[in-house]
C-alpha atoms as a PDB file:
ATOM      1  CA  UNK A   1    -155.642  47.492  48.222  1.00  0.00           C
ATOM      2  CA  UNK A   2    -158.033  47.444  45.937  1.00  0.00           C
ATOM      3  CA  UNK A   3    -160.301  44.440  45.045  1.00  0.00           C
ATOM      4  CA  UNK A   4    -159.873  44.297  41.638  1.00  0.00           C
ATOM      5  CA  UNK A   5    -156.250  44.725  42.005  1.00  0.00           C
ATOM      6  CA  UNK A   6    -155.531  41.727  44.280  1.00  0.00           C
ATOM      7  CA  UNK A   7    -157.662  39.714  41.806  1.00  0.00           C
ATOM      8  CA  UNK A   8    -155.247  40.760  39.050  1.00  0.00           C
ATOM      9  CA  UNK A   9    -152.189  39.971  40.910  1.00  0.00           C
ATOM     10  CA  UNK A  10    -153.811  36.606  41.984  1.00  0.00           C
ATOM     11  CA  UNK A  11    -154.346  35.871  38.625  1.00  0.00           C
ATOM     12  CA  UNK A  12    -150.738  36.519  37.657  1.00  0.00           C
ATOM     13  CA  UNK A  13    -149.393  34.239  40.323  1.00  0.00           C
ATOM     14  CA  UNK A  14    -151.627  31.609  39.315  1.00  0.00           C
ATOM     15  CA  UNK A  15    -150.492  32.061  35.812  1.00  0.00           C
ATOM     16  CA  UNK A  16    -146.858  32.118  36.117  1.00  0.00           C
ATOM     17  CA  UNK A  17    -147.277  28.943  38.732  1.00  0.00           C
ATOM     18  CA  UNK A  18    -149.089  26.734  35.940  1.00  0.00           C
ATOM     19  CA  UNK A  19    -146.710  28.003  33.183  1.00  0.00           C
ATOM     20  CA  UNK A  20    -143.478  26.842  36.071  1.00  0.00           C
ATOM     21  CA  UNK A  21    -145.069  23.230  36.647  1.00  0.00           C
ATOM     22  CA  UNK A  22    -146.664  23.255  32.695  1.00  0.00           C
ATOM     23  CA  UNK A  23    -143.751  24.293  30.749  1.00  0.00           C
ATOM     24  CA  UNK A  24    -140.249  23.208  30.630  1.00  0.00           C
ATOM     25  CA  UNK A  25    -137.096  24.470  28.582  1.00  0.00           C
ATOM     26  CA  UNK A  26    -134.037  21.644  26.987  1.00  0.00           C
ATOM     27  CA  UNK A  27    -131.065  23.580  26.213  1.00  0.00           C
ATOM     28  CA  UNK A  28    -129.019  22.154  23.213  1.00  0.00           C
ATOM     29  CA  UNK A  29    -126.267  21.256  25.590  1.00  0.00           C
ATOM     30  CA  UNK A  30    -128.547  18.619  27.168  1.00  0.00           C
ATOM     31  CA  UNK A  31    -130.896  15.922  26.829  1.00  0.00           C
ATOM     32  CA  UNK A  32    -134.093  14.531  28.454  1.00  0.00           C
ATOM     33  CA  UNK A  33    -136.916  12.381  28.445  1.00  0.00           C
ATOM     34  CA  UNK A  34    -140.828  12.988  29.317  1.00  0.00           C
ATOM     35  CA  UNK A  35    -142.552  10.411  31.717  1.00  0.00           C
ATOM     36  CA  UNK A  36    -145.959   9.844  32.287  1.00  0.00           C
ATOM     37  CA  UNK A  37    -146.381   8.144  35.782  1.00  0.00           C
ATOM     38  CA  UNK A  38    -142.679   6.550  35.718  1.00  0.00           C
ATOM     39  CA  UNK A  39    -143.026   5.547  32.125  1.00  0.00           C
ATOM     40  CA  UNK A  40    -140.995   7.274  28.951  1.00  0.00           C
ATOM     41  CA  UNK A  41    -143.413   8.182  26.668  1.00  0.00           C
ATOM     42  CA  UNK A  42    -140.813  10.135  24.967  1.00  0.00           C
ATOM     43  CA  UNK A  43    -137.475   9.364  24.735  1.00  0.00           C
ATOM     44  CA  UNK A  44    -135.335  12.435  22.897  1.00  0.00           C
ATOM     45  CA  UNK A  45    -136.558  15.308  23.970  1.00  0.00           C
ATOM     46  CA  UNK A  46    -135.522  17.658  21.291  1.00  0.00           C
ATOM     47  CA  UNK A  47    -134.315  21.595  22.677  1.00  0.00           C
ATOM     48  CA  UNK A  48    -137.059  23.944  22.950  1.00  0.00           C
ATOM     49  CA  UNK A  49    -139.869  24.707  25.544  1.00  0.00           C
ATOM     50  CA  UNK A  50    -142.020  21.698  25.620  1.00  0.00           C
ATOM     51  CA  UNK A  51    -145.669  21.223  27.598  1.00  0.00           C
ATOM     52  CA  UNK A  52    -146.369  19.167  30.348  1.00  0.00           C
ATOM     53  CA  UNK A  53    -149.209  18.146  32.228  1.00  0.00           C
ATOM     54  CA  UNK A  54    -148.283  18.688  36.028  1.00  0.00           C
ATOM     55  CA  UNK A  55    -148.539  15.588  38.741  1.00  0.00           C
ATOM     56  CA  UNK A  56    -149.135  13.422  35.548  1.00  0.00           C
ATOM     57  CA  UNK A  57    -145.623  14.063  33.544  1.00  0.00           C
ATOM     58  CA  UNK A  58    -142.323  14.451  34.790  1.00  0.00           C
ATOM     59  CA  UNK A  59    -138.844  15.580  32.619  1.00  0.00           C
ATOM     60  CA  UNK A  60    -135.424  13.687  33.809  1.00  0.00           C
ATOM     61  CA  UNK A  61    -133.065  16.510  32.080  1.00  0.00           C
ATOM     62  CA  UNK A  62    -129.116  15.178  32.065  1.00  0.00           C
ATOM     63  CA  UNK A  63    -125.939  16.521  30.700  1.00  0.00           C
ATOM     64  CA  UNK A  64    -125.581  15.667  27.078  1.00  0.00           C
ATOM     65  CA  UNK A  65    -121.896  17.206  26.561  1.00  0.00           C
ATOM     66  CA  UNK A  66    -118.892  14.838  26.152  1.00  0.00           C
ATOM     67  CA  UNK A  67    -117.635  13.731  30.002  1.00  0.00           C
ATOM     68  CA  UNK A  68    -114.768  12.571  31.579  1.00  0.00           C
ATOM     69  CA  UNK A  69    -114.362   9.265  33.749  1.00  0.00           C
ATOM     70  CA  UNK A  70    -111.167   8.921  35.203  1.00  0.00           C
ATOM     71  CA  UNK A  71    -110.675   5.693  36.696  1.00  0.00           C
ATOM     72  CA  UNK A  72    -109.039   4.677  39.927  1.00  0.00           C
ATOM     73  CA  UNK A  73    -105.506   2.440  39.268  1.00  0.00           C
ATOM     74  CA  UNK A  74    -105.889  -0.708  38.809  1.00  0.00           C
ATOM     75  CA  UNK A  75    -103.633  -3.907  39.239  1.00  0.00           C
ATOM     76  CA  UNK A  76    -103.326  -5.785  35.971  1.00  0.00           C
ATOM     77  CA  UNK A  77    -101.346  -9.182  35.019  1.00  0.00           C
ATOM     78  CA  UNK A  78     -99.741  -8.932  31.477  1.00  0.00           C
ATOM     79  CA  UNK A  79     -99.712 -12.460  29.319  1.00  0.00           C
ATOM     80  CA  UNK A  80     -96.362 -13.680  31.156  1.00  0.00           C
ATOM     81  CA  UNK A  81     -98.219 -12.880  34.548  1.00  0.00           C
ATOM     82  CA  UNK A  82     -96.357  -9.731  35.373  1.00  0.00           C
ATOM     83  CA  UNK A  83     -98.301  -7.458  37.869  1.00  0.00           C
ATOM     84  CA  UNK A  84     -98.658  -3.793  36.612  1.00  0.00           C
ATOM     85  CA  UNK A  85    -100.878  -0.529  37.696  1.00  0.00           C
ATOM     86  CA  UNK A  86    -102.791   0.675  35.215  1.00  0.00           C
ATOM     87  CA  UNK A  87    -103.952   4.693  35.322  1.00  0.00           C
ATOM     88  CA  UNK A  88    -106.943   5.672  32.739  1.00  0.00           C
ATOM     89  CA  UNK A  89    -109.719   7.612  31.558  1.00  0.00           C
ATOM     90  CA  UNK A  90    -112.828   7.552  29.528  1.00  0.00           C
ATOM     91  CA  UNK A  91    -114.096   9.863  27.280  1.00  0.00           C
ATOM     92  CA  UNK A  92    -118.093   9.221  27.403  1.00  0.00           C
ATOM     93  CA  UNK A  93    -121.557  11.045  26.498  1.00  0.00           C
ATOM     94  CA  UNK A  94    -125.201   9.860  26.872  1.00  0.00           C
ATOM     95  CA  UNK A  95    -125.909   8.320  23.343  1.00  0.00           C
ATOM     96  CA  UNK A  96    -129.453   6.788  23.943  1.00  0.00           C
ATOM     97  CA  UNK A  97    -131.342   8.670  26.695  1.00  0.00           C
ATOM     98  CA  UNK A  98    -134.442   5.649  27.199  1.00  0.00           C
ATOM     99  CA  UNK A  99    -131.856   3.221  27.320  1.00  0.00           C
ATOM    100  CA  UNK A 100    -129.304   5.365  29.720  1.00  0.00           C
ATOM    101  CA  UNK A 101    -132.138   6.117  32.161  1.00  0.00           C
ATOM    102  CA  UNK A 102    -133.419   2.690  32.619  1.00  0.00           C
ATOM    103  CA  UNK A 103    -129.758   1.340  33.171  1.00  0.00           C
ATOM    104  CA  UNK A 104    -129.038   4.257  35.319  1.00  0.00           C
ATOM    105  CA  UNK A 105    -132.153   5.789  36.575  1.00  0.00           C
ATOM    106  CA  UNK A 106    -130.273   8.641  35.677  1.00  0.00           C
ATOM    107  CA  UNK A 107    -127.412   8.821  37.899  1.00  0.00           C
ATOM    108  CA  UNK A 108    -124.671   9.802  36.554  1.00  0.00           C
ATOM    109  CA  UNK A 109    -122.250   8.573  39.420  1.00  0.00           C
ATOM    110  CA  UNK A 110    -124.431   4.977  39.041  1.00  0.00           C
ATOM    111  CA  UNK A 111    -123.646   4.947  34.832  1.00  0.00           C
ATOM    112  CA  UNK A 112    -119.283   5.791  35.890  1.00  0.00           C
ATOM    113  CA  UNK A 113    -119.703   3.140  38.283  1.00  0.00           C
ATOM    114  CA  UNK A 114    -120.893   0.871  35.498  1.00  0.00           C
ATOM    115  CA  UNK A 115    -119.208   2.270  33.160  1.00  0.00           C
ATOM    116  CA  UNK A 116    -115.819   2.053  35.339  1.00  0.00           C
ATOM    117  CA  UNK A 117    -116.078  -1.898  35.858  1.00  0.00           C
ATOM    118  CA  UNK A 118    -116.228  -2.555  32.374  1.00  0.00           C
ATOM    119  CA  UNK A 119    -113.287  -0.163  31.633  1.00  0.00           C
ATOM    120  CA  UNK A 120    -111.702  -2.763  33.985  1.00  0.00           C
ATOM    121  CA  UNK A 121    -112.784  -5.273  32.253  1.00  0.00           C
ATOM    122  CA  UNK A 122    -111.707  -4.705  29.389  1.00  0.00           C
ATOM    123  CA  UNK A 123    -108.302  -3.323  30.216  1.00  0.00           C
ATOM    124  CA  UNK A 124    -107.741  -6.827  32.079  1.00  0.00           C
ATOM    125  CA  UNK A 125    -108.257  -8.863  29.241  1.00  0.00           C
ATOM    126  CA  UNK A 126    -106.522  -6.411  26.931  1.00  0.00           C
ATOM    127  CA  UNK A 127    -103.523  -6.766  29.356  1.00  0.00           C
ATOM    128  CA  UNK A 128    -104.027 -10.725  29.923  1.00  0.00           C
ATOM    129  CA  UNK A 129    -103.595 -10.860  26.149  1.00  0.00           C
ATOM    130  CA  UNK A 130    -100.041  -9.150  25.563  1.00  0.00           C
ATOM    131  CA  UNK A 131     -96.724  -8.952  26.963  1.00  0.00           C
ATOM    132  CA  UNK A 132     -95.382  -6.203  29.201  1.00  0.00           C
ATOM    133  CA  UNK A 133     -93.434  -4.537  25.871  1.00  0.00           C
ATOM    134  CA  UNK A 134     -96.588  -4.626  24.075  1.00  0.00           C
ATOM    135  CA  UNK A 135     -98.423  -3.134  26.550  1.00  0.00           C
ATOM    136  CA  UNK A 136     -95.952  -0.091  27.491  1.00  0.00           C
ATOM    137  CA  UNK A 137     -94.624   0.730  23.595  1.00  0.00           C
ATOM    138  CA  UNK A 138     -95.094  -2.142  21.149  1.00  0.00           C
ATOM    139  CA  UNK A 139     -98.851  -2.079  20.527  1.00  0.00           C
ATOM    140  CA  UNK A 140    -100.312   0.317  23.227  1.00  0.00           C
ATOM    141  CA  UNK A 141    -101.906   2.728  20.417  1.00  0.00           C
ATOM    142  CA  UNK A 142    -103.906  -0.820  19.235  1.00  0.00           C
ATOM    143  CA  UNK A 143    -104.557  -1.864  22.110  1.00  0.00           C
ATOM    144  CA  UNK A 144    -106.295   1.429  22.960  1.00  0.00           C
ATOM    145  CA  UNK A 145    -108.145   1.609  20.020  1.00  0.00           C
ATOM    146  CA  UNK A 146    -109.787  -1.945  20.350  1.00  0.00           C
ATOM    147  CA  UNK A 147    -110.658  -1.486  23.605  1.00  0.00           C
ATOM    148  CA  UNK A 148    -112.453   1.975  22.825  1.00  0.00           C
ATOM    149  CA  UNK A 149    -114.289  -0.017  19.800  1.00  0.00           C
ATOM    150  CA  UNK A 150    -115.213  -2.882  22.232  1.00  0.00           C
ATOM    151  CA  UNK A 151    -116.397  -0.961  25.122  1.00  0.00           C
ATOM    152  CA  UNK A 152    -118.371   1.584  23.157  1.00  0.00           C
ATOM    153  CA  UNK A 153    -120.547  -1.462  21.502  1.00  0.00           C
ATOM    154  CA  UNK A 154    -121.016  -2.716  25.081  1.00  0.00           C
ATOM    155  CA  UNK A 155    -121.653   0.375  26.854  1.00  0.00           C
ATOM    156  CA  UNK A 156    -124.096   1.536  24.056  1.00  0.00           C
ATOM    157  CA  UNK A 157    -126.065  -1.903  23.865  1.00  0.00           C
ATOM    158  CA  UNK A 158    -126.253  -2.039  28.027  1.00  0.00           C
ATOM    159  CA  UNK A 159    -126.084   1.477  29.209  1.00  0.00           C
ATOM    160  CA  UNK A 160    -126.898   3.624  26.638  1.00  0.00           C
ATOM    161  CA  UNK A 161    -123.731   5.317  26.519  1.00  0.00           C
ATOM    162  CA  UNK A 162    -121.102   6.566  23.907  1.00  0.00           C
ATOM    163  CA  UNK A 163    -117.390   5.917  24.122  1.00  0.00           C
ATOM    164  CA  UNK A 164    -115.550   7.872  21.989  1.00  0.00           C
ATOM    165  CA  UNK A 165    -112.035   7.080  23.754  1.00  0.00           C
ATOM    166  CA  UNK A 166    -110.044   4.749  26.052  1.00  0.00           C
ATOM    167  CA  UNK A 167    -106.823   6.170  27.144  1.00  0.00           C
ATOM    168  CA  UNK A 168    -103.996   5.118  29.371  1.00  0.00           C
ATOM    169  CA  UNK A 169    -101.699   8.104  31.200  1.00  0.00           C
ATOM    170  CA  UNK A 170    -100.096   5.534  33.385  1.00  0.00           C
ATOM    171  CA  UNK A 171     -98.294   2.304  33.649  1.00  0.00           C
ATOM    172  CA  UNK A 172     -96.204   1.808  36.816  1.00  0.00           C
ATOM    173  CA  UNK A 173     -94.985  -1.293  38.610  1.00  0.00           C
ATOM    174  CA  UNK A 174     -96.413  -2.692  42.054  1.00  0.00           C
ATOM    175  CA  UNK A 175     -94.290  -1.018  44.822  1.00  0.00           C
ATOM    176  CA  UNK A 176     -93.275  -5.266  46.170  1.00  0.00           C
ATOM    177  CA  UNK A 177     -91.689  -5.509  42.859  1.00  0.00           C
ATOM    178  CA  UNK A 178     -90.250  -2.112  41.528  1.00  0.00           C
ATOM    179  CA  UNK A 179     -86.963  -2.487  44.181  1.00  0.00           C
ATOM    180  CA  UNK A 180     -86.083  -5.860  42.410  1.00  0.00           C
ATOM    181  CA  UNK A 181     -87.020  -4.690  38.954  1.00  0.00           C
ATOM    182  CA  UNK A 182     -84.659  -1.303  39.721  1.00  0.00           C
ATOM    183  CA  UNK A 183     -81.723  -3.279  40.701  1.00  0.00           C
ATOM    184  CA  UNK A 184     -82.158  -5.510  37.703  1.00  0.00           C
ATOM    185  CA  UNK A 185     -82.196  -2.493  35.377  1.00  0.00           C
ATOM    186  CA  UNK A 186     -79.085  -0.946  37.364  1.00  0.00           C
ATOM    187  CA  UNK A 187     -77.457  -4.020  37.317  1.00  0.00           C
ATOM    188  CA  UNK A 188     -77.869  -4.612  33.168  1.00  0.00           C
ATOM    189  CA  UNK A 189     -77.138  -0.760  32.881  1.00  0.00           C
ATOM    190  CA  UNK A 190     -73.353  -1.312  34.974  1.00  0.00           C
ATOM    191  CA  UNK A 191     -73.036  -4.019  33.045  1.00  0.00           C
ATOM    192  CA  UNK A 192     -73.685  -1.946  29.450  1.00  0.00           C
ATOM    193  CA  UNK A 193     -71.305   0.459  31.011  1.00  0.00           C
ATOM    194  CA  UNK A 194     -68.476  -1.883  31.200  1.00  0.00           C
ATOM    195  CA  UNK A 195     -68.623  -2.760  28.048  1.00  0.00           C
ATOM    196  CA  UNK A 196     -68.365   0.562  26.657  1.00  0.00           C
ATOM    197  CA  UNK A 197     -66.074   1.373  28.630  1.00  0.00           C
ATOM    198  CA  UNK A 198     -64.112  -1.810  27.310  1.00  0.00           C
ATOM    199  CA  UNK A 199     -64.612  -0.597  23.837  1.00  0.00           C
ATOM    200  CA  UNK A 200     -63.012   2.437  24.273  1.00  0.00           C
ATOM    201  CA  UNK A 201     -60.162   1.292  26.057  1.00  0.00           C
ATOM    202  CA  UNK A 202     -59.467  -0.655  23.357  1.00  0.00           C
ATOM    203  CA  UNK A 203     -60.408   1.903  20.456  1.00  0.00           C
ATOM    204  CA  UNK A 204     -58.067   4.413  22.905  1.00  0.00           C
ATOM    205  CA  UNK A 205     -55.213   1.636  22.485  1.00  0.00           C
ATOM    206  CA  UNK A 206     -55.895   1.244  19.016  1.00  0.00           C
ATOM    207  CA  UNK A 207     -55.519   5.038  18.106  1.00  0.00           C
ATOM    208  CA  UNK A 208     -52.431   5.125  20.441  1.00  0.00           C
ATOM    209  CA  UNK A 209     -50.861   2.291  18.736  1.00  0.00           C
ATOM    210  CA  UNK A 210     -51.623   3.954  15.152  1.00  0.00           C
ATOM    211  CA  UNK A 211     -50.413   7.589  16.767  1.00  0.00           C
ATOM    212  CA  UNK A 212     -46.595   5.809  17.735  1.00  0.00           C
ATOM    213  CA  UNK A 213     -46.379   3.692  14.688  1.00  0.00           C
ATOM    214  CA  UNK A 214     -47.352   7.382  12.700  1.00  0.00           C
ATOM    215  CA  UNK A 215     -44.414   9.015  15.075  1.00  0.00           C
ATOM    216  CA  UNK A 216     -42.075   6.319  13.707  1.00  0.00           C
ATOM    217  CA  UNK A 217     -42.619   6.369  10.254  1.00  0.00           C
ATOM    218  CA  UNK A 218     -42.248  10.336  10.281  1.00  0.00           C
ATOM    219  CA  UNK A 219     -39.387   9.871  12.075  1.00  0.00           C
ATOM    220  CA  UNK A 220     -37.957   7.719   9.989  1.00  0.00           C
ATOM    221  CA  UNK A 221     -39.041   9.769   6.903  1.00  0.00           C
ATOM    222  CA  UNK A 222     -37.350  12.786   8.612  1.00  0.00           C
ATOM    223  CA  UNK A 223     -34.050  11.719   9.194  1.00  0.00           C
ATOM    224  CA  UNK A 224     -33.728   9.598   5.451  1.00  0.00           C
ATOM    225  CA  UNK A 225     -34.979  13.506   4.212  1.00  0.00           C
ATOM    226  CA  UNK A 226     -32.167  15.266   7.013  1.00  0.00           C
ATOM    227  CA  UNK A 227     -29.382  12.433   6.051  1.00  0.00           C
ATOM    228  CA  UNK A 228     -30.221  13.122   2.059  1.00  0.00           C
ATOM    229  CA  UNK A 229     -30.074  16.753   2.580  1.00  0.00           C
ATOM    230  CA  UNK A 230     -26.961  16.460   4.611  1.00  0.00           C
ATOM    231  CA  UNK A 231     -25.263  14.450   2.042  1.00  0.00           C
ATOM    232  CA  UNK A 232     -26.431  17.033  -0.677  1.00  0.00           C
ATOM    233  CA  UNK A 233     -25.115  19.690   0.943  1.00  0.00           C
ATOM    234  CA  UNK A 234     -21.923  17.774   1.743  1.00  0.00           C
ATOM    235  CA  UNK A 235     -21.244  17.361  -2.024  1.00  0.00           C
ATOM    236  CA  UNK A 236     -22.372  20.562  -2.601  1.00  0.00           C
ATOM    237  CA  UNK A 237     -19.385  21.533  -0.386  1.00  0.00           C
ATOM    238  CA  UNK A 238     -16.877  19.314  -1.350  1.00  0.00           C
ATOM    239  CA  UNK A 239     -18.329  20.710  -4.923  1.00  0.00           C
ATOM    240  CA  UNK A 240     -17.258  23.794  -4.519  1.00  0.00           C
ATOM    241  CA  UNK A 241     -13.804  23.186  -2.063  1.00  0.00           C
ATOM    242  CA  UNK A 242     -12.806  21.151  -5.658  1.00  0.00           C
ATOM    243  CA  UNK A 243     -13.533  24.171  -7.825  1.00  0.00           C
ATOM    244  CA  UNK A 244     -11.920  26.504  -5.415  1.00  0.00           C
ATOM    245  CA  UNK A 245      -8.797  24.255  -5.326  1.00  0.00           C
ATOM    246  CA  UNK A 246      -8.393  23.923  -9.086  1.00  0.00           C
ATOM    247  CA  UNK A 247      -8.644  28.032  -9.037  1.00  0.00           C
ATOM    248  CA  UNK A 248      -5.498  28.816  -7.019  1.00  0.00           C
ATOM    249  CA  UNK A 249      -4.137  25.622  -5.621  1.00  0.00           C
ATOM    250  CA  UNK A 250      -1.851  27.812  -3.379  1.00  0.00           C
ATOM    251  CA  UNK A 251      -4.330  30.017  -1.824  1.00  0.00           C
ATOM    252  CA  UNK A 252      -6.495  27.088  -1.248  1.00  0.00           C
ATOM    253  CA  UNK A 253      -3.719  25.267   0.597  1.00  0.00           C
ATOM    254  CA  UNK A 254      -2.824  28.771   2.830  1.00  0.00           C
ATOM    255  CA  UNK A 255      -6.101  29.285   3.888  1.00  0.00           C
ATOM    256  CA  UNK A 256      -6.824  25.441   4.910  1.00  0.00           C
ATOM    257  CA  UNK A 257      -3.964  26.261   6.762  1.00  0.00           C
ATOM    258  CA  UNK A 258      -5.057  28.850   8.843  1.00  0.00           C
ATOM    259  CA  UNK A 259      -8.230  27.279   9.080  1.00  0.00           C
ATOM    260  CA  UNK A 260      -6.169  24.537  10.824  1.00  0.00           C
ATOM    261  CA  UNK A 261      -3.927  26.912  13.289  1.00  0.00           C
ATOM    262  CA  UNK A 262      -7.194  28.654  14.449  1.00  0.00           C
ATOM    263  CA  UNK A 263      -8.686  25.109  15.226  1.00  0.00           C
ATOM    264  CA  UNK A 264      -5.452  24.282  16.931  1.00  0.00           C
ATOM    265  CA  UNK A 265      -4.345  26.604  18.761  1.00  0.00           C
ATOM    266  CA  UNK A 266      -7.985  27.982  19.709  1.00  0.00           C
ATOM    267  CA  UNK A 267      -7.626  26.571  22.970  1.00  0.00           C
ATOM    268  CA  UNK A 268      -4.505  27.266  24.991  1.00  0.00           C
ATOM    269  CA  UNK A 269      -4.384  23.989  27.124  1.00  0.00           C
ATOM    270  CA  UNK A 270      -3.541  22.452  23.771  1.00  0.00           C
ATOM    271  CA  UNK A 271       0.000  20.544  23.461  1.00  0.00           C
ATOM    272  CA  UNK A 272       1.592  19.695  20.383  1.00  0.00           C
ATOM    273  CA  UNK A 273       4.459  17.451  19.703  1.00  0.00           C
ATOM    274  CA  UNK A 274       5.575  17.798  16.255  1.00  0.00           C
ATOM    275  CA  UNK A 275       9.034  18.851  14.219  1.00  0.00           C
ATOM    276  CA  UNK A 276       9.131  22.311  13.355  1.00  0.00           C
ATOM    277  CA  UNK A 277      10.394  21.300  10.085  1.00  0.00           C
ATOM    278  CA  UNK A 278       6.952  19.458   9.394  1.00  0.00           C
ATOM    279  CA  UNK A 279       4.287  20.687   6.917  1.00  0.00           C
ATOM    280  CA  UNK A 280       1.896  21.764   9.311  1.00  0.00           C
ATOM    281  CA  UNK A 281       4.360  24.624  10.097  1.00  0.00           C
ATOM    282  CA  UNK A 282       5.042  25.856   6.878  1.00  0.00           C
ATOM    283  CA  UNK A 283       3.480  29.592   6.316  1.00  0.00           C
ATOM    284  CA  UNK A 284       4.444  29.672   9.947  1.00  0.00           C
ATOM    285  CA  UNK A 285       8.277  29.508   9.116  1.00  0.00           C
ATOM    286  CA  UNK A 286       7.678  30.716   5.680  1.00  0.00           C
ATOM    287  CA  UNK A 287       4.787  33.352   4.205  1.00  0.00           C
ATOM    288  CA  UNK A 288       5.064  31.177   0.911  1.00  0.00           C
ATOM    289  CA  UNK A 289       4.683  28.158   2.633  1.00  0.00           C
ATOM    290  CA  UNK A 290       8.634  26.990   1.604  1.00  0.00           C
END
């Protein structure tokens, strides 16, 4: 190989080696600091290439995007001492680098740690300060959004950090207590159940005791109706046996007549005792009935 050309590749090497230890690139998604023998000397790196001097500076780069810190449960007491485990996250981002990388040399897993105890903290004296209803429905939203308010002034003054949000995905019972607290609920439950069922027993009785007093009265209303019908009809009939009388008196008195010997002797295990001479013989001995 040629002198001049090992020179020029020498050169090269040389050249991209002091622009690797001289130069340095901050992406917008992150944020840094430049040292100067351990000491910040600037403390918001802006995105760009930047210059260094080699052996003298040094760049701590860390992740500026919004992170998650999701907390181990926790056992909390509530205001009328009632043990609970609490489940939760944090919603966090580096706010001021200087300050987050002389709290945290920047370690991330150092600033959760410290970050995580004064979640706990804060949750525990959040807790401490309500009931149990307050806590699960009543004022949880609140309480959420004091706690994010408090902790974010804390973690910003101390660590350097931003908190943009507290949240809670969990509240359960200690296992030692949730048997007892399960039997209780069953027990008021069974107990609700009774009396519902009590209710509509007596709504049932109530509805039965309307339904027979509503049979009775149409009852009643249908036989007055049937007995004023029949009684109608009954002088409609004797109505019109007067008007056929008054026609032909005669006829009327032959054909009740018949009406009567059909009725009579219908049935042929009927015995009669009477006078042949008597007027219920009459158009049998005579056509004329004389």
């Amino acid at each position: 190989m040629p002198v001049k050309t090992t020179i020029s590749l020498g050169l090269v090497l040389l050249l991209v080696l002091a622009a690797t230890q001289c130069l340095y690139i901050v992406s917008e998604r992150e944020r840094a600091v430049l040292l100067r023998f351990g000491e910040v000397v600037e403390h918001n790196v802006q995105p760009g290439i930047h210059f260094k001097l080699p052996i003298v500076n040094k760049v701590r780069i860390f992740d500026g995007r919004l992170l998650t810190l999701d907390a181990l449960p926790q056992r909390f007491l509530t205001q009328e001492k009632k043990a609970v485990i609490v489940d939760s996250f944090v919603k966090w981002r580096v706010a001021e680098v200087e300050k987050f990388y002389t709290a945290t040399s920047g370690d991330v897993a150092v600033a959760q740690r410290l970050l995580s105890s004064r979640v706990d903290t804060g949750l525990r004296n959040e807790f401490g300060a309500r009931s149990m209803h307050e806590v699960v429905s009543g004022e949880r939203d609140e309480l959420m959004a004091e706690l994010t308010d408090k902790l974010n002034g804390i973690a910003r003054q101390e660590l350097g950090i931003e908190v943009l949000d507290v949240r809670v995905k969990g509240i359960d019972l200690p296992p030692e207590v949730s048997s007892s607290v399960f039997s209780r609920m069953s027990t008021e439950r069974e107990r609700e159940a009774r009396e519902h069922r009590a209710k509509g027993r007596e709504l049932a009785e109530g509805i039965s005791a309307d339904a027979d007093r509503q049979k009775v009265v149409i009852e009643s209303e249908a036989y007055r109706e049937a007995e004023r019908t029949r009684g109608e009809g009954d002088a409609a009939a004797a109505e019109i046996y007067a008007e056929a009388y008054n026609r032909d008196p005669e006829f009327y008195s032959f054909y009740r007549s018949l009406t009567a010997y059909k009725e009579t002797f219908g049935n042929g295990s009927d015995l009669l005792v009477l006078d042949p001479k008597s007027d219920f013989f009459k158009y049998l001995n005579n056509s004329k009935g004389k």
